[in-house]
C-alpha atoms as a PDB file:
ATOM      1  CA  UNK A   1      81.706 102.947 123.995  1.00  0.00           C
ATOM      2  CA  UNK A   2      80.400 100.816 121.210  1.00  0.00           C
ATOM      3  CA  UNK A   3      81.151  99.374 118.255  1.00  0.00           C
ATOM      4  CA  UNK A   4      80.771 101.979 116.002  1.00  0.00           C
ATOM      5  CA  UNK A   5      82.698 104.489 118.616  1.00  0.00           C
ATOM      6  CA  UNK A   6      85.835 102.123 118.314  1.00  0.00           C
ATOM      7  CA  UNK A   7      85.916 101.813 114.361  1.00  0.00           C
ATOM      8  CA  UNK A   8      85.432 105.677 114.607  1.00  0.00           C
ATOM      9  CA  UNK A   9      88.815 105.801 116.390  1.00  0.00           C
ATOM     10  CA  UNK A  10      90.069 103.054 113.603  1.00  0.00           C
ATOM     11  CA  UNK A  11      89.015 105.758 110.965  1.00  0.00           C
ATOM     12  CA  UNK A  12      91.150 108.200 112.823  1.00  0.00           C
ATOM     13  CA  UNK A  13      93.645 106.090 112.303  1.00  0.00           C
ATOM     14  CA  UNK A  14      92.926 105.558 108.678  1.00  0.00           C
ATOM     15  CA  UNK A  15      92.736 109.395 107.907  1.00  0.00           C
ATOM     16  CA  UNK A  16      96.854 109.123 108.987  1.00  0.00           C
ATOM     17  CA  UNK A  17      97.661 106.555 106.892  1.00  0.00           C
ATOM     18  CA  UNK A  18      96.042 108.537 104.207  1.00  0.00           C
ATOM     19  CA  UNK A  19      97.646 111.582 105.423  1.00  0.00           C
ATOM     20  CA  UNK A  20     100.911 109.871 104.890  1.00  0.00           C
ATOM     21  CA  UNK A  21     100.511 108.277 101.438  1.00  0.00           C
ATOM     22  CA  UNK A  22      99.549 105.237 102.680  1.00  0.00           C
ATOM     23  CA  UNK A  23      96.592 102.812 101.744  1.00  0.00           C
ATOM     24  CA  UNK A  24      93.917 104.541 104.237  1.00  0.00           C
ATOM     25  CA  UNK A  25      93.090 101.301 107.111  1.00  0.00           C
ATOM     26  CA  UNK A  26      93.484 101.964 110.474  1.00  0.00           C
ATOM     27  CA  UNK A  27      93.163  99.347 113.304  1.00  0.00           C
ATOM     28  CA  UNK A  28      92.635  99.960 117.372  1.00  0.00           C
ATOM     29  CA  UNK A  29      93.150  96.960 119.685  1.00  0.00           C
ATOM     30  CA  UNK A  30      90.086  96.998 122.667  1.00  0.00           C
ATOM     31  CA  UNK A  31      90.679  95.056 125.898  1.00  0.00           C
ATOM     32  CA  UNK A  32      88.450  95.689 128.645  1.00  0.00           C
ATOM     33  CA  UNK A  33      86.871  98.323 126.868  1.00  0.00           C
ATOM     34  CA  UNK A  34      90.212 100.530 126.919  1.00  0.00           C
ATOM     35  CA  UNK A  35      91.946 101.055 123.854  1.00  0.00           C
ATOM     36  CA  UNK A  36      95.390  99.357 124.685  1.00  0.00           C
ATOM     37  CA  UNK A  37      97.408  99.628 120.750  1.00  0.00           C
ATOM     38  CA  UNK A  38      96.496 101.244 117.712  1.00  0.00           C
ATOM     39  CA  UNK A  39      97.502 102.197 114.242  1.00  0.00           C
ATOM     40  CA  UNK A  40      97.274 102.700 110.635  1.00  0.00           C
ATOM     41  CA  UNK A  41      99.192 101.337 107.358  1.00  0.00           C
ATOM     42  CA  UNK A  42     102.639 102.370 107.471  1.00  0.00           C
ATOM     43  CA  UNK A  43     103.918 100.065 104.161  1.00  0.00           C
ATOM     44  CA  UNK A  44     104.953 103.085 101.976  1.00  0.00           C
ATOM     45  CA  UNK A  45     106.225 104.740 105.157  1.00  0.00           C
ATOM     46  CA  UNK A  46     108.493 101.531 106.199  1.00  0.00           C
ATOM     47  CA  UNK A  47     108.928 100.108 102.730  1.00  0.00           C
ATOM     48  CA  UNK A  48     107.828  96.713 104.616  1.00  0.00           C
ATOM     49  CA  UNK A  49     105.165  95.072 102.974  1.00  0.00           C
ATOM     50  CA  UNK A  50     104.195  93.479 106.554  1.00  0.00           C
ATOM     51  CA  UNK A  51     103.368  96.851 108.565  1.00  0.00           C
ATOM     52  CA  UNK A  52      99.679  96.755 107.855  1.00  0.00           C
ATOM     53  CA  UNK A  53      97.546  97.997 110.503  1.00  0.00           C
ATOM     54  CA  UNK A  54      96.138  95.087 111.637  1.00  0.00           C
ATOM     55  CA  UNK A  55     100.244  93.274 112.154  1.00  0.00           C
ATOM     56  CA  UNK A  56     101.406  96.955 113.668  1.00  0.00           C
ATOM     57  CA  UNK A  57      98.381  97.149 116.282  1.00  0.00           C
ATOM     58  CA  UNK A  58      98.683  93.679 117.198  1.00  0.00           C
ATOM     59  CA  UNK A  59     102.466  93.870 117.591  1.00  0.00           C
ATOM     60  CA  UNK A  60     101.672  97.369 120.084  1.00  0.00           C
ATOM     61  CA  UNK A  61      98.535  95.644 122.083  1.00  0.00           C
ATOM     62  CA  UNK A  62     101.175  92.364 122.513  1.00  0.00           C
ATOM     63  CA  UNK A  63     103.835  94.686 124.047  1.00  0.00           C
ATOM     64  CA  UNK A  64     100.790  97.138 126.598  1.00  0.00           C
ATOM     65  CA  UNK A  65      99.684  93.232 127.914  1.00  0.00           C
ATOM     66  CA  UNK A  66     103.449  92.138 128.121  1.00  0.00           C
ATOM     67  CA  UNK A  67     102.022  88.674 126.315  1.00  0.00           C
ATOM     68  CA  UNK A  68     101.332  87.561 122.917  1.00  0.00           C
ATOM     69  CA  UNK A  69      97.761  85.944 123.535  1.00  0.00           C
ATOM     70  CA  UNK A  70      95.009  88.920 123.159  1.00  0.00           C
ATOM     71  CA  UNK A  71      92.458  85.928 124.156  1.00  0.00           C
ATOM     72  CA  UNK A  72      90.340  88.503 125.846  1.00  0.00           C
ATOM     73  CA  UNK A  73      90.778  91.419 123.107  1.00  0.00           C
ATOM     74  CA  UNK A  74      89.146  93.151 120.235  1.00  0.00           C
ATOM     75  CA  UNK A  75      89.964  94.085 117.151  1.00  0.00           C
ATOM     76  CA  UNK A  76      88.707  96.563 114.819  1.00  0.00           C
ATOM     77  CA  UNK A  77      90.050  97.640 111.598  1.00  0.00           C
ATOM     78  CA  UNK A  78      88.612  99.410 108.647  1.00  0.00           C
ATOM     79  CA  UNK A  79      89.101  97.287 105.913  1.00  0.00           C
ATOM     80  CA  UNK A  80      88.602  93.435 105.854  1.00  0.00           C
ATOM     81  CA  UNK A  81      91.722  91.702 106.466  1.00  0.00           C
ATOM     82  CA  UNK A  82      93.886  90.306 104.279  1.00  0.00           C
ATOM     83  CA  UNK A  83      95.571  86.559 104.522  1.00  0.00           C
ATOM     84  CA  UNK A  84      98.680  87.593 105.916  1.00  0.00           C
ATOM     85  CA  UNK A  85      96.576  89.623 109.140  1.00  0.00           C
ATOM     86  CA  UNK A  86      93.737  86.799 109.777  1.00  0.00           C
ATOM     87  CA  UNK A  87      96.374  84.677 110.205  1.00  0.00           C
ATOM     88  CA  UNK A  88      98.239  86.676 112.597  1.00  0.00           C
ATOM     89  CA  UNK A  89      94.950  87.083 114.179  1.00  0.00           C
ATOM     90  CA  UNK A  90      94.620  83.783 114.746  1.00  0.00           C
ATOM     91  CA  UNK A  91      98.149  83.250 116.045  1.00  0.00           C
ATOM     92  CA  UNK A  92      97.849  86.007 118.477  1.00  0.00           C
ATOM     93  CA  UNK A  93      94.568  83.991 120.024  1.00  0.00           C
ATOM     94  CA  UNK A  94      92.284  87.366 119.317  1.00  0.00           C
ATOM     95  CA  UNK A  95      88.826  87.387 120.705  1.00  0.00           C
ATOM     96  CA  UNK A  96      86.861  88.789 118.553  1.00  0.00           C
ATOM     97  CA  UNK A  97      87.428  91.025 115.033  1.00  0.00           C
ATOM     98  CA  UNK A  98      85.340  93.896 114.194  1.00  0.00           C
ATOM     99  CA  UNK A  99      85.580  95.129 110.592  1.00  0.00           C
ATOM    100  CA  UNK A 100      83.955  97.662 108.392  1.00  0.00           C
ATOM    101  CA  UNK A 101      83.963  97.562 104.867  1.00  0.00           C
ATOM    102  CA  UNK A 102      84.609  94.246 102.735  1.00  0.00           C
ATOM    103  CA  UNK A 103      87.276  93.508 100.343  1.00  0.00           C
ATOM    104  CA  UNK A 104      86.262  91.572  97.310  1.00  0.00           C
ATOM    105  CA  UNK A 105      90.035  91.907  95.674  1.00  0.00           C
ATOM    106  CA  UNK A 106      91.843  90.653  99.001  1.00  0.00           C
ATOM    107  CA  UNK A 107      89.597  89.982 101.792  1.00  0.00           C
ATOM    108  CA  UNK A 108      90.599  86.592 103.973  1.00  0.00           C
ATOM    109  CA  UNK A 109      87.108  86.959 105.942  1.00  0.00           C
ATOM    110  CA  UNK A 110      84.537  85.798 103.812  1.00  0.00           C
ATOM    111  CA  UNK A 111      85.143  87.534 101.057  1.00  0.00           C
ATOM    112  CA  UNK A 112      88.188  85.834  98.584  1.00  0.00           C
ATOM    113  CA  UNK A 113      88.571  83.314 101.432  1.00  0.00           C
ATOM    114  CA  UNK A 114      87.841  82.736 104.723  1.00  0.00           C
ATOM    115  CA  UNK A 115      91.108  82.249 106.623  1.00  0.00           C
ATOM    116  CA  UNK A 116      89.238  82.210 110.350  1.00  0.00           C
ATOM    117  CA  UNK A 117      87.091  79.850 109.461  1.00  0.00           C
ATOM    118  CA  UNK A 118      89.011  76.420 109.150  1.00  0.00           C
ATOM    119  CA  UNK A 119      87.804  73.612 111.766  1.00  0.00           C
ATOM    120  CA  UNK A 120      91.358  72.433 112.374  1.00  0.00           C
ATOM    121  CA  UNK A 121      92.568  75.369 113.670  1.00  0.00           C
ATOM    122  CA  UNK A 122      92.571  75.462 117.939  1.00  0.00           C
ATOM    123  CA  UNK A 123      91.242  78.877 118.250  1.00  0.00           C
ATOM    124  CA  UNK A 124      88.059  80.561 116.650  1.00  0.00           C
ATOM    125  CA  UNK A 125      87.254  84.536 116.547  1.00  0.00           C
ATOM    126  CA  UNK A 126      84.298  85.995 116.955  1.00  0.00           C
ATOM    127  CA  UNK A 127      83.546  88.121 113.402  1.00  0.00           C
ATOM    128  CA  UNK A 128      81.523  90.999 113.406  1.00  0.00           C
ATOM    129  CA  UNK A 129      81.541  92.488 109.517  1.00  0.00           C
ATOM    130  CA  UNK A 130      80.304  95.882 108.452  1.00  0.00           C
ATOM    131  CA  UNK A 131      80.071  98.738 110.904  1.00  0.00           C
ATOM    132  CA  UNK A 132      80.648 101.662 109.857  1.00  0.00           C
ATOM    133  CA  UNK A 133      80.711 100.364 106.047  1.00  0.00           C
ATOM    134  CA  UNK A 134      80.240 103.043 104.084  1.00  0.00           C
ATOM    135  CA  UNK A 135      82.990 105.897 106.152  1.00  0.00           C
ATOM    136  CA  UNK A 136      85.471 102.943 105.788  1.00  0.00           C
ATOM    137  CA  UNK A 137      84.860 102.032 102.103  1.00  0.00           C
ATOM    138  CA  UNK A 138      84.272 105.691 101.004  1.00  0.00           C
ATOM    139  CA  UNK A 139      87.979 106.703 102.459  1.00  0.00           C
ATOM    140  CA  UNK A 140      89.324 104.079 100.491  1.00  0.00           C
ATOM    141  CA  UNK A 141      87.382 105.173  97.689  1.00  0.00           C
ATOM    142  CA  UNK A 142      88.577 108.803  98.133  1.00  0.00           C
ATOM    143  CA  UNK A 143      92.459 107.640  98.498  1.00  0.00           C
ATOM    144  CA  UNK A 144      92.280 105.988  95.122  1.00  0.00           C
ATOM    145  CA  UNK A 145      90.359 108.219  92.808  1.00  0.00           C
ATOM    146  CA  UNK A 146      93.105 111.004  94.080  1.00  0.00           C
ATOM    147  CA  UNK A 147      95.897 108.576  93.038  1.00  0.00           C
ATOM    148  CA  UNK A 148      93.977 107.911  89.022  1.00  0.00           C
END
């Protein structure tokens, strides 16, 4: 599989979030080229406004590798992630991030800020921004003109 196959699956995802009320991002967790964790928003489902999709499919790959560091793992997610989930991203060691559309209201990848990129911090990740752009920012766009 490639890149574009994985965010594919993260758009799966994304389609349940939306499915359930939910902001539509979905997230998959790649390690060895296996998907080992994945999942979509769940905040109007928990009432938690922590269980984005990034937190939830870090939490999941975590518990499949018995471990906390994902040193070796990938992440792809929809939409570009916030401050809250680079952060976690960066405390859970992740490899490399894989998103697809930006967010220009709340991004933490380049876009507000850049959470990964801070030279004190002891790990880097590999960011690749953009696949699947336009499937990942036209969901989004579709969740919130049904909600106007």
């Amino acid at each position: 599989m490639n890149h574009q196959d994985y965010m594919r699956l993260a758009l799966k995802e994304a389609r349940l979030a939306y499915e359930n009320g939910d902001v539509p991002i979905g997230a998959v967790v790649v390690y060895n080229q296996e998907v080992i964790a994945k999942a979509h928003n769940e905040k109007e489902l928990r009432q938690d406004p922590t269980a984005h999709a990034e937190i939830l499919a870090v939490q999941r790959a975590t518990k499949a590798l018995g471990g906390w560091r994902l040193s070796e793992a990938t992440l792809y997610v929809t939409l570009e992630p916030c401050p809250m989930c680079a952060g976690a991203l960066v405390q859970a060691r992740l490899k490399s991030l894989v998103f697809g559309a930006s967010d220009f209201k709340g991004g933490a990848v380049g876009s507000v800020t850049n959470v990964l990129d801070v030279n004190r911090w002891n790990h880097r990740i590999e960011v690749i921004a953009g696949v699947l752009e336009e499937e990942c920012a036209q969901i989004l766009k579709d969740f919130f003109r049904k909600l106007r």
